[in-house]
N, C-alpha and C. Protein backbone atom coordinates (compact mmCIF):
# COMPACT_ATOMS: atom_id res chain seq x y z
N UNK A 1 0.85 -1.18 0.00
CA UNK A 1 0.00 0.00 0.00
C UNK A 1 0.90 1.24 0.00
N UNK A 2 0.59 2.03 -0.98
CA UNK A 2 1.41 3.40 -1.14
C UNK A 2 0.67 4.82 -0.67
N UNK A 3 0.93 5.37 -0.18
CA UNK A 3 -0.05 6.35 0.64
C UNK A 3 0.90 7.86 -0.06
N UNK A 4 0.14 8.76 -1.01
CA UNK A 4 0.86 9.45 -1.69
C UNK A 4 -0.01 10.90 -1.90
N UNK A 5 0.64 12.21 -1.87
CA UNK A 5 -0.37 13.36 -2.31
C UNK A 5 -0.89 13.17 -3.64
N UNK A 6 -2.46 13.48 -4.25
CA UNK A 6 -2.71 13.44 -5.65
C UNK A 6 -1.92 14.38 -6.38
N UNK A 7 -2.16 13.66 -7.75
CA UNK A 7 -1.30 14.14 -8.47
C UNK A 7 -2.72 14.82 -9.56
N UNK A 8 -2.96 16.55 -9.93
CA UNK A 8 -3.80 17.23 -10.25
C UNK A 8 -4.57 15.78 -11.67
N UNK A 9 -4.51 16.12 -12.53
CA UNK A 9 -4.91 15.75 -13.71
C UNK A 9 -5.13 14.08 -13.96
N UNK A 10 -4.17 13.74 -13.32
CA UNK A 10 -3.91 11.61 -13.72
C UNK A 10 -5.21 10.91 -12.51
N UNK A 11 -5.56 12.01 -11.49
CA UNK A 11 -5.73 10.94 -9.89
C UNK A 11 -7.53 11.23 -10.33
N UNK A 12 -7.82 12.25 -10.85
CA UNK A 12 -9.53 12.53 -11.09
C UNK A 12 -10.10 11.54 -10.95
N UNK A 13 -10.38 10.88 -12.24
CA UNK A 13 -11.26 9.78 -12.50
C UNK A 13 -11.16 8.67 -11.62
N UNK A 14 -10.08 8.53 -11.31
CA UNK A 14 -10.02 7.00 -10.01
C UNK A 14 -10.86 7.75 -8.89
N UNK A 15 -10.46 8.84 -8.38
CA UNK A 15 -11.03 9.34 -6.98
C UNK A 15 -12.44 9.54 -7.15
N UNK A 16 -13.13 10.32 -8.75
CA UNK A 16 -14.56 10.03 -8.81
C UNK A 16 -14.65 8.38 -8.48
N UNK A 17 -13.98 7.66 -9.25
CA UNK A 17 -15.50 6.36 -9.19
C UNK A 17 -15.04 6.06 -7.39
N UNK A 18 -13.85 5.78 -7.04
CA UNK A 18 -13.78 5.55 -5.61
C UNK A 18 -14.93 5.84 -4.02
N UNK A 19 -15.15 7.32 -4.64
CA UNK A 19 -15.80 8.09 -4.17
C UNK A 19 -17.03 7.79 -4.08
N UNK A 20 -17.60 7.41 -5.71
CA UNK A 20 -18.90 7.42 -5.80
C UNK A 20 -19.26 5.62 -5.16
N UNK A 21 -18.37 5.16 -5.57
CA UNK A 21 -18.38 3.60 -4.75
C UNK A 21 -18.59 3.87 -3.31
N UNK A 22 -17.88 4.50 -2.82
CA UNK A 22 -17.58 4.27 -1.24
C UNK A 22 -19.20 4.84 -0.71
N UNK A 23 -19.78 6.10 -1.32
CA UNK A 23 -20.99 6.47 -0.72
C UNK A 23 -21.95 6.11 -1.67
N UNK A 24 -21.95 5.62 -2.56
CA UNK A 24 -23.14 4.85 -3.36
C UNK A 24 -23.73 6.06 -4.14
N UNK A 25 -23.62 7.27 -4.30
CA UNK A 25 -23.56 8.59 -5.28
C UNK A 25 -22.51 9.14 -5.62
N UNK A 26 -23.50 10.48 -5.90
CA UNK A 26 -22.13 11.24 -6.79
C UNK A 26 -22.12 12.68 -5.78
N UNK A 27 -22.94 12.83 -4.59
CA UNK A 27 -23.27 13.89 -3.98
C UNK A 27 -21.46 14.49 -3.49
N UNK A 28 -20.54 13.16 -3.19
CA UNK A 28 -19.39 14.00 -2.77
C UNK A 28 -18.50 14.21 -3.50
N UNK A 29 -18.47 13.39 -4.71
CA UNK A 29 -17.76 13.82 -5.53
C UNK A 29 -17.79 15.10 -6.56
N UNK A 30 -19.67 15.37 -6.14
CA UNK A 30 -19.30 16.73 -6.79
C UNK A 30 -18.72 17.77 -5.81
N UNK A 31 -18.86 17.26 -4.36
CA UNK A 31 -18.08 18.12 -3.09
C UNK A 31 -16.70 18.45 -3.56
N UNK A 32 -16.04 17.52 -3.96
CA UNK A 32 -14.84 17.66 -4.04
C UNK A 32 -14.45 18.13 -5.31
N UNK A 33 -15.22 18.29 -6.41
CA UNK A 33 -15.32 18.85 -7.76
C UNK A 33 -15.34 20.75 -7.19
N UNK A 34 -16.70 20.97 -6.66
CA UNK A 34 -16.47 22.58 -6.06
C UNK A 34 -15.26 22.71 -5.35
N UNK A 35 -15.28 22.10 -4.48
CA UNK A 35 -13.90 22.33 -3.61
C UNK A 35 -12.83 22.79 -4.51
N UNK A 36 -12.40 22.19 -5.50
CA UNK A 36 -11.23 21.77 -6.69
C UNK A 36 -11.47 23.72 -7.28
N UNK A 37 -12.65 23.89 -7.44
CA UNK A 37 -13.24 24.49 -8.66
C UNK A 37 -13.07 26.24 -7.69
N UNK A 38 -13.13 25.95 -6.78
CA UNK A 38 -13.26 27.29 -5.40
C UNK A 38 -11.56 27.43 -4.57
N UNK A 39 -10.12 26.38 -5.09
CA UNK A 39 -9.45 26.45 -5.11
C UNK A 39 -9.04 26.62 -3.28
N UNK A 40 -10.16 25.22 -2.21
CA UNK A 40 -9.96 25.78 -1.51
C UNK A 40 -9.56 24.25 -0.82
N UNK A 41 -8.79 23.71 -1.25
CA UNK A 41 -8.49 22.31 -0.98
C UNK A 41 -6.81 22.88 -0.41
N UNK A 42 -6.58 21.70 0.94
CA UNK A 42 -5.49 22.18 1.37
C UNK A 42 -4.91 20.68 0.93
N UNK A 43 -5.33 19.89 1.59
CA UNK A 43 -4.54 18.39 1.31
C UNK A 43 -5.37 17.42 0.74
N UNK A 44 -4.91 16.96 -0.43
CA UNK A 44 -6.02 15.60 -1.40
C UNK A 44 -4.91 14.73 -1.07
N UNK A 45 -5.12 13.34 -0.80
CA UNK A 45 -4.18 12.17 -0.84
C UNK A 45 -4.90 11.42 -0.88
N UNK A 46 -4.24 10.20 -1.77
CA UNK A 46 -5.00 8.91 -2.10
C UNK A 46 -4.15 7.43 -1.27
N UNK A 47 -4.46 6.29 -1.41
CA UNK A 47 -3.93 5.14 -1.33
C UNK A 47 -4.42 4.20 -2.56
N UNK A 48 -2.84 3.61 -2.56
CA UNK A 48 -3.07 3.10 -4.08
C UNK A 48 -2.40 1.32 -4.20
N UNK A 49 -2.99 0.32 -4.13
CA UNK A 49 -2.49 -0.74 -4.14
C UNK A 49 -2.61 -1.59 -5.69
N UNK A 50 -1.30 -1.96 -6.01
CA UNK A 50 -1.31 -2.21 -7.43
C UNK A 50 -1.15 -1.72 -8.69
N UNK A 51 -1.51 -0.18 -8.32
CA UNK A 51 -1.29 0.77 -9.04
C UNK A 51 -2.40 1.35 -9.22
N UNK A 52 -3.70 0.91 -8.33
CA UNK A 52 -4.80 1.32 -8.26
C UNK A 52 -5.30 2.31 -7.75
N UNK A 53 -5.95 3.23 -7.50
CA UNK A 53 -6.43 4.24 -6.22
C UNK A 53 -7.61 3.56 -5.88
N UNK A 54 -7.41 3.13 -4.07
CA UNK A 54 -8.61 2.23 -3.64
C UNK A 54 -9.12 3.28 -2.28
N UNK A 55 -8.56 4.24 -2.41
CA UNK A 55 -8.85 5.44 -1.22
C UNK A 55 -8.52 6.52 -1.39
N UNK A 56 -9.24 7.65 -1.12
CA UNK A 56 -8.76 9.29 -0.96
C UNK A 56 -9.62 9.54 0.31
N UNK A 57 -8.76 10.47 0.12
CA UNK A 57 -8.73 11.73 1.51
C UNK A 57 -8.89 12.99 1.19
N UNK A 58 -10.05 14.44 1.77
CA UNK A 58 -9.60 15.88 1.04
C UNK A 58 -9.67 16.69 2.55
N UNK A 59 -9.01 17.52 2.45
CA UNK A 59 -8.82 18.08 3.58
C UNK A 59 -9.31 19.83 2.92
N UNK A 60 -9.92 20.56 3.16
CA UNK A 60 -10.20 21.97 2.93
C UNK A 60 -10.37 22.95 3.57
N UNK A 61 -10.14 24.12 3.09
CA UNK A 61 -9.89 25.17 4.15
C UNK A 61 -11.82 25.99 4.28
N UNK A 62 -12.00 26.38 6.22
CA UNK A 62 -13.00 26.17 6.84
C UNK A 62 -12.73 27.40 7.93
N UNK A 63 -13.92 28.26 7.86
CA UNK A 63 -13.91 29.03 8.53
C UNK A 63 -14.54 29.14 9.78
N UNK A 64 -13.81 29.61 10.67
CA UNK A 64 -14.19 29.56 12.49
C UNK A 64 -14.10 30.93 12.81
N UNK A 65 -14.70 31.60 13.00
CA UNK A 65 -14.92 33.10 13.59
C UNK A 65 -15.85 32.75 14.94
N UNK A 66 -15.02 33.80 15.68
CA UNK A 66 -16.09 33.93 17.20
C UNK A 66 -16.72 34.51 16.96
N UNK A 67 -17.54 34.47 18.28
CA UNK A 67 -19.34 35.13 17.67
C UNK A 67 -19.18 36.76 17.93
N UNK A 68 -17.99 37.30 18.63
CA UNK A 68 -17.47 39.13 18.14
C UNK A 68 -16.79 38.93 17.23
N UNK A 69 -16.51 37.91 16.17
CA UNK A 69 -15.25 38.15 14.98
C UNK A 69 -14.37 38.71 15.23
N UNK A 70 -13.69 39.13 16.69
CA UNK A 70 -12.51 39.26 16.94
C UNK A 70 -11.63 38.49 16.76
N UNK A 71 -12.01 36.95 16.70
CA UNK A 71 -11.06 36.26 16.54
C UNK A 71 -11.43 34.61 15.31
N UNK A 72 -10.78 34.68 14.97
CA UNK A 72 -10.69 33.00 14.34
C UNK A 72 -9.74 32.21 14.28
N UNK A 73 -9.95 31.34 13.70
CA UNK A 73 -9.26 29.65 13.84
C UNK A 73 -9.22 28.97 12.36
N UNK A 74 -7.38 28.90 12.08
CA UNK A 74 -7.41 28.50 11.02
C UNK A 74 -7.96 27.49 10.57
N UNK A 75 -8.83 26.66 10.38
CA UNK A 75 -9.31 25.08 9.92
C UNK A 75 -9.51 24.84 8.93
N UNK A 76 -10.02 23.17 8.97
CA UNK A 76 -9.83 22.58 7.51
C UNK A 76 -10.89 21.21 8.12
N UNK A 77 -11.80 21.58 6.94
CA UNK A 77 -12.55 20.06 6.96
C UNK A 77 -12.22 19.16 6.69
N UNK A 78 -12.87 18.22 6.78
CA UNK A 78 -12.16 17.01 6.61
C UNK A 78 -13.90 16.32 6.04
N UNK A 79 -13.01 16.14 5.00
CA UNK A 79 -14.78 15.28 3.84
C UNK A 79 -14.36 15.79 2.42
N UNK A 80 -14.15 14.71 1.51
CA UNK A 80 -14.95 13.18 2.26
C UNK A 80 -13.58 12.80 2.48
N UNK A 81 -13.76 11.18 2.90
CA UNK A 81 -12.73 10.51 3.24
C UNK A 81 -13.70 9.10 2.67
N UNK A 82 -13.02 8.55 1.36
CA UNK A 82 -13.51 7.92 0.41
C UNK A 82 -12.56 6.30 0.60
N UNK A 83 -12.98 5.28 1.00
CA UNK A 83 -12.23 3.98 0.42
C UNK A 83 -13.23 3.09 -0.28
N UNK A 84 -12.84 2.16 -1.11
CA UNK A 84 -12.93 1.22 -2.00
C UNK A 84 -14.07 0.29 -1.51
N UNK A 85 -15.28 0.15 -1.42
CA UNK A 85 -15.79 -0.91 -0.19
C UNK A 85 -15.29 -2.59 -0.58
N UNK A 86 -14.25 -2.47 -1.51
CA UNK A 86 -13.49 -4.13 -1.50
C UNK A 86 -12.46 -3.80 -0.65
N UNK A 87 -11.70 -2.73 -0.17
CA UNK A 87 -10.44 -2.28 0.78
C UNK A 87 -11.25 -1.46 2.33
N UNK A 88 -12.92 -1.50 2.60
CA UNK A 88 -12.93 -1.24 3.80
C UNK A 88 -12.26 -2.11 4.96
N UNK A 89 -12.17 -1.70 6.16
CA UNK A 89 -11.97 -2.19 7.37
C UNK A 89 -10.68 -3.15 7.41
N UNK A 90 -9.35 -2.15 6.20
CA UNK A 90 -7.90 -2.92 6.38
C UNK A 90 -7.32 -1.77 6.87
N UNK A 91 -7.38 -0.48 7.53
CA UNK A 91 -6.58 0.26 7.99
C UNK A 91 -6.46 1.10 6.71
N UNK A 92 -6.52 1.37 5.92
CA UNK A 92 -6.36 2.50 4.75
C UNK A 92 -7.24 3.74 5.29
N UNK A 93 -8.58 4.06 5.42
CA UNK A 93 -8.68 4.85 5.69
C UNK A 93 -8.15 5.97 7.18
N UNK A 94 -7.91 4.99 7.81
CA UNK A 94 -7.02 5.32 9.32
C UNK A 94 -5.89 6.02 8.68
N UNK A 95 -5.08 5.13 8.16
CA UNK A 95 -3.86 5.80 7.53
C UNK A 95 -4.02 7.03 6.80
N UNK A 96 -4.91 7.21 6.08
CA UNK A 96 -4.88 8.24 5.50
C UNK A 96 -5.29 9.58 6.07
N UNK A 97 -6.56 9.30 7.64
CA UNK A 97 -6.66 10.54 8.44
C UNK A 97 -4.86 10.61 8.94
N UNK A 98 -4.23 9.89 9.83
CA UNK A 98 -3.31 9.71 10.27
C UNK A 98 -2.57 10.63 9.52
N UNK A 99 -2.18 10.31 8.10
CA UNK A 99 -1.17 11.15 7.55
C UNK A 99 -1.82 12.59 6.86
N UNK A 100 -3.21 12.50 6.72
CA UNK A 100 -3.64 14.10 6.44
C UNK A 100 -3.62 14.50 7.33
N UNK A 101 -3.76 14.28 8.57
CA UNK A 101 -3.69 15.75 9.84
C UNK A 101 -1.94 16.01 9.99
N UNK A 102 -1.22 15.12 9.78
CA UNK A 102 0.05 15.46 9.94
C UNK A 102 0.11 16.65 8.73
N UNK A 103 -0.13 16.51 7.29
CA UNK A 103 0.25 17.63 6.59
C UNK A 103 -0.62 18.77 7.02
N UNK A 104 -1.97 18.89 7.40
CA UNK A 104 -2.33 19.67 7.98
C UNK A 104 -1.68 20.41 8.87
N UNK A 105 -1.14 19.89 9.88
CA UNK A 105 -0.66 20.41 10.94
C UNK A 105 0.88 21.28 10.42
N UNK A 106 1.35 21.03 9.48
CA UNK A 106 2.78 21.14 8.58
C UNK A 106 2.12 22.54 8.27
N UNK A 107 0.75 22.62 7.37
CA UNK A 107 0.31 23.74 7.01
C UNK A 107 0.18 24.96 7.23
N UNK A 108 -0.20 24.65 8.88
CA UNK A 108 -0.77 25.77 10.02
C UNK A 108 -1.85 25.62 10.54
N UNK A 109 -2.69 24.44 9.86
CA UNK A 109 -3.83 24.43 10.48
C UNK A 109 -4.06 24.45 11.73
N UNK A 110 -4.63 25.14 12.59
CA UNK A 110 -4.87 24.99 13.62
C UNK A 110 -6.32 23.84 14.77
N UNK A 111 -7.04 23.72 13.39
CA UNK A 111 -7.88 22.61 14.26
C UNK A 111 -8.74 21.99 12.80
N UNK A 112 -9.21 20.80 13.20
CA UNK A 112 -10.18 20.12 11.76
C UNK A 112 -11.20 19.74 11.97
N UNK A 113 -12.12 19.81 11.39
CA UNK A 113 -14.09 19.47 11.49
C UNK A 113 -14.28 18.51 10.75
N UNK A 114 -14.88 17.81 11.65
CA UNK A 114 -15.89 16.58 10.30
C UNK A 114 -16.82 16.29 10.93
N UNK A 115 -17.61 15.88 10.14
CA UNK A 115 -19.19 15.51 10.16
C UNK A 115 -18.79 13.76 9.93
N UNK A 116 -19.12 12.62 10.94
CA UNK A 116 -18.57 11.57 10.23
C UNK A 116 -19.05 10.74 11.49
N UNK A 117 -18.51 9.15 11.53
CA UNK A 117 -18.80 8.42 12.53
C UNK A 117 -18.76 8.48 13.82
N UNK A 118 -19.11 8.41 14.89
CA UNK A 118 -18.90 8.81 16.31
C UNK A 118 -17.83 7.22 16.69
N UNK A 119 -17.80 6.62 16.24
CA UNK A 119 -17.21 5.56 16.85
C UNK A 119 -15.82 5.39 15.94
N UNK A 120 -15.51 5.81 14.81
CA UNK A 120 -14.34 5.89 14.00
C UNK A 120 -13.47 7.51 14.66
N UNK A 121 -13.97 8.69 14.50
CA UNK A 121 -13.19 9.74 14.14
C UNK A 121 -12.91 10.37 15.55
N UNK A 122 -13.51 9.80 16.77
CA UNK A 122 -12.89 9.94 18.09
C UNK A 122 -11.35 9.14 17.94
N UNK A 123 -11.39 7.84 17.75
CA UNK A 123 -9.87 7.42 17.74
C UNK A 123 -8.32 8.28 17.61
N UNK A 124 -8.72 9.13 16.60
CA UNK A 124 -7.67 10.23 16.48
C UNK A 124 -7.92 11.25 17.27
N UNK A 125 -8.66 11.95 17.88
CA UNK A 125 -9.01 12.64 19.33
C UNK A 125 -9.75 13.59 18.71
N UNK A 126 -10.91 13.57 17.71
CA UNK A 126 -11.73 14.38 17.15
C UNK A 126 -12.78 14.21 18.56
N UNK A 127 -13.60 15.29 19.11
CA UNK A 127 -14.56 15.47 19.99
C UNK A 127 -15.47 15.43 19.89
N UNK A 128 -16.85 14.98 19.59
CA UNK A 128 -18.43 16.17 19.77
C UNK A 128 -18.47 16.78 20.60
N UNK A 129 -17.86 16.55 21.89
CA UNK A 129 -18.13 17.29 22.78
C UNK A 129 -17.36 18.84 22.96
N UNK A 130 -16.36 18.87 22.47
CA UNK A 130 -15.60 19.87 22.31
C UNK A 130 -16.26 21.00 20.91
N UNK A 131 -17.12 20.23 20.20
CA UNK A 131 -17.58 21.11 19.00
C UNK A 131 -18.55 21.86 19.37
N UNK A 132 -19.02 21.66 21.03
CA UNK A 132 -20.79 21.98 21.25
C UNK A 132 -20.23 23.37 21.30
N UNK A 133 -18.86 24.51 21.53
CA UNK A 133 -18.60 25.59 21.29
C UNK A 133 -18.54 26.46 20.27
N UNK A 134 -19.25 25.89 18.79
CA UNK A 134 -19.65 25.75 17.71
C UNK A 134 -20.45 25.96 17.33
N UNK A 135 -21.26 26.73 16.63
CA UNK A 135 -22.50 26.72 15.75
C UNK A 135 -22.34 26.09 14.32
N UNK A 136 -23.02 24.89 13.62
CA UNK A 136 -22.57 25.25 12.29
C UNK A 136 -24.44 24.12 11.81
N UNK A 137 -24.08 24.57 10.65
CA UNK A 137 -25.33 24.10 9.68
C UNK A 137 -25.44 22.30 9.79
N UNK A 138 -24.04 21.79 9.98
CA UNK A 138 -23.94 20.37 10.58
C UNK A 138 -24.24 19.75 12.12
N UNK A 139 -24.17 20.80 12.77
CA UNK A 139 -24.14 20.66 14.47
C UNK A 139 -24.71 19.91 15.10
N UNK A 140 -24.17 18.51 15.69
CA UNK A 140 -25.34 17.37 16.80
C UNK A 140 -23.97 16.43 16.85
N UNK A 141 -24.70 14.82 16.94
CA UNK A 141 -23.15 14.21 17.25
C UNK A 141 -22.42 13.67 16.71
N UNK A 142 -22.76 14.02 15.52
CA UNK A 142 -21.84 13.62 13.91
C UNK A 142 -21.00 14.35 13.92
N UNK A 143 -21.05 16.33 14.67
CA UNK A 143 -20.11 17.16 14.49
C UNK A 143 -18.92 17.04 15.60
N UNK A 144 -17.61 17.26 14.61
CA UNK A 144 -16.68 16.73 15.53
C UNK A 144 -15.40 17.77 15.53
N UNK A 145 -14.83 18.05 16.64
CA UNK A 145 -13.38 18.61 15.73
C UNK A 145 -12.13 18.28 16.79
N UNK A 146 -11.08 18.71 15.82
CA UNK A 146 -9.88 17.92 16.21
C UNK A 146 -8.88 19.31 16.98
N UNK A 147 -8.70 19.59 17.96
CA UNK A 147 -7.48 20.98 17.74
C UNK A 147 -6.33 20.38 17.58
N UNK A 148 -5.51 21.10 16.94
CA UNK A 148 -4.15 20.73 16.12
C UNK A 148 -3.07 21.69 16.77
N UNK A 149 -3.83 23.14 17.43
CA UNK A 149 -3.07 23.65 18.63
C UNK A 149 -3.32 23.49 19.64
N UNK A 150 -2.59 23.83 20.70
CA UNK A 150 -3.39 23.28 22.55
C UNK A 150 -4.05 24.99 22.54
N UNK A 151 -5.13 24.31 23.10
CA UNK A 151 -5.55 25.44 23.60
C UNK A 151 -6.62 26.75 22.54
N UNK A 152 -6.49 25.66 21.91
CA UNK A 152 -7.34 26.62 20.69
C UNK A 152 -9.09 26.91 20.52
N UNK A 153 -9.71 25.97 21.68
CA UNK A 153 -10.91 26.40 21.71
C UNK A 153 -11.14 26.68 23.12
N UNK A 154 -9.98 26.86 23.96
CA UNK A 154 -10.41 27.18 25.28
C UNK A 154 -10.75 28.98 25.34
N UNK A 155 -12.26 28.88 26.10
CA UNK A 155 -13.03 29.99 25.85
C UNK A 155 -13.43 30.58 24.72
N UNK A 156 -13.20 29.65 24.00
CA UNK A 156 -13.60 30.38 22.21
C UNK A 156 -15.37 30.11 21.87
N UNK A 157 -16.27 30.59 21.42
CA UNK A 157 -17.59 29.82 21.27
C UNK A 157 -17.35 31.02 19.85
N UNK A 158 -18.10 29.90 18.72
CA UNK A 158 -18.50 31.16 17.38
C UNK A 158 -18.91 29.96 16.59
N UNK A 159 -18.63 30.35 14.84
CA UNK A 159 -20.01 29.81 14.33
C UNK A 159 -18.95 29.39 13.25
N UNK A 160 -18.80 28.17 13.20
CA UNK A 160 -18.53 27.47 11.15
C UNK A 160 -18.79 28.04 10.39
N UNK A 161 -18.23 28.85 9.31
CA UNK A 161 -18.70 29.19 8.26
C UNK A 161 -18.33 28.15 6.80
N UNK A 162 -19.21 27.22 6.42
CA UNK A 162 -18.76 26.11 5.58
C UNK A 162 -18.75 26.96 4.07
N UNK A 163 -17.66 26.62 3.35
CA UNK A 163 -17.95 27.40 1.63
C UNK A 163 -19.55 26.93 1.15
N UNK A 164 -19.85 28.29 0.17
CA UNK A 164 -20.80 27.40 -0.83
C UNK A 164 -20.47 25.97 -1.06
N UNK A 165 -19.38 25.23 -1.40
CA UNK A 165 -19.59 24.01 -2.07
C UNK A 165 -20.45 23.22 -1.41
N UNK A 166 -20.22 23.65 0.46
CA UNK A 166 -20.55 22.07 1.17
C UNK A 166 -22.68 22.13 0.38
N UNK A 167 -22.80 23.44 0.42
CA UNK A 167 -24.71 23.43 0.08
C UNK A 167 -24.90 21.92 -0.46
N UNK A 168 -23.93 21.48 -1.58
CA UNK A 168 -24.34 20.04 -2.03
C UNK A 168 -25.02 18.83 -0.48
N UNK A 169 -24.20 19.09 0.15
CA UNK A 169 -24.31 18.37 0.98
C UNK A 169 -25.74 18.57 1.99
N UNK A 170 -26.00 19.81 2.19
CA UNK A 170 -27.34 19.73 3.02
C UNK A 170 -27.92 19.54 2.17
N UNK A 171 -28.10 19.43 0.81
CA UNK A 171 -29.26 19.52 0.26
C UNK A 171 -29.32 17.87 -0.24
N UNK A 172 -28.27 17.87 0.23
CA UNK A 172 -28.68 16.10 -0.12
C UNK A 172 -28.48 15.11 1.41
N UNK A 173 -28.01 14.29 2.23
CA UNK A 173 -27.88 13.78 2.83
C UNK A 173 -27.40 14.12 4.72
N UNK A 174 -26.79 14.77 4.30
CA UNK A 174 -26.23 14.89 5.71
C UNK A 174 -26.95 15.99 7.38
């Protein structure tokens, strides 16, 4: 298993069908089409066995303002996070949060959001409970976030601001 950043033009088409495999539509792959298209993608990485792409990862940049906008918080969502359902439940997608928060963290990011499993995305020390300082259009116990600095939501309360792209997403599933 090769765990590698995409490469713009060659990685597309594998990461659509991957994508559309892993969630049974096309709702995130057009996520990650706006994302691409709004130039607001910080880290894409795939896993590739055989020479295949049987997983991606997108990491994007996510806005955190307190509720005086005195202050914010650099972040980055995290969605989708796409594997192969012939390569679920071998450690690929682990690996691949594993090594996107590391480039994240390389970046500056200071903390990461996802909307995702309660029993998977705690393992890496993502919270709900730490997000309830949060407002966002996702908010309950799917919403999760990770700080990547210490201390970065202590006393902070304000509101997600998700890009246009995520709209795909409320308007379809989540």
């Amino acid at each position: 298993m090769q765990i590698r950043e995409q490469t713009d033009d060659d990685d597309l088409g594998a990461i659509r069908a991957v994508t559309d495999a892993a969630f049974g539509g096309t709702a995130e792959s057009e996520l990650i089409d706006r994302l691409r298209a709004d130039d607001l993608v910080i880290v894409s990485m795939v896993a590739i066995e055989y020479g295949e792409i049987v997983a991606h990862i997108l990491f994007s940049e996510l806005e955190v303002v307190s509720n005086d906008h005195k202050n914010s918080i650099r972040a980055a969502a995290l969605a989708p996070l796409a594997v192969a359902p012939t390569h679920q439940r071998l450690g690929i997608g682990s690996e691949l949060v594993r090594q996107g928060l590391e480039k994240c963290k390389q970046s500056g990011i200071e903390a990461v959001i996802v909307v995702g499993h309660q029993n998977f995305y705690p393992r890496f020390g993502f919270s709900a409970q730490m997000a309830k300082c949060l407002k966002s259009p996702f908010s309950g116990q799917f919403f999760m976030v990770l700080p990547l600095k210490n201390g970065i939501f202590d006393e902070f309360e304000g509101n997600v601001l998700y890009p246009d792209a995520f709209s795909i997403m409320t308007q379809n599933k989540i």
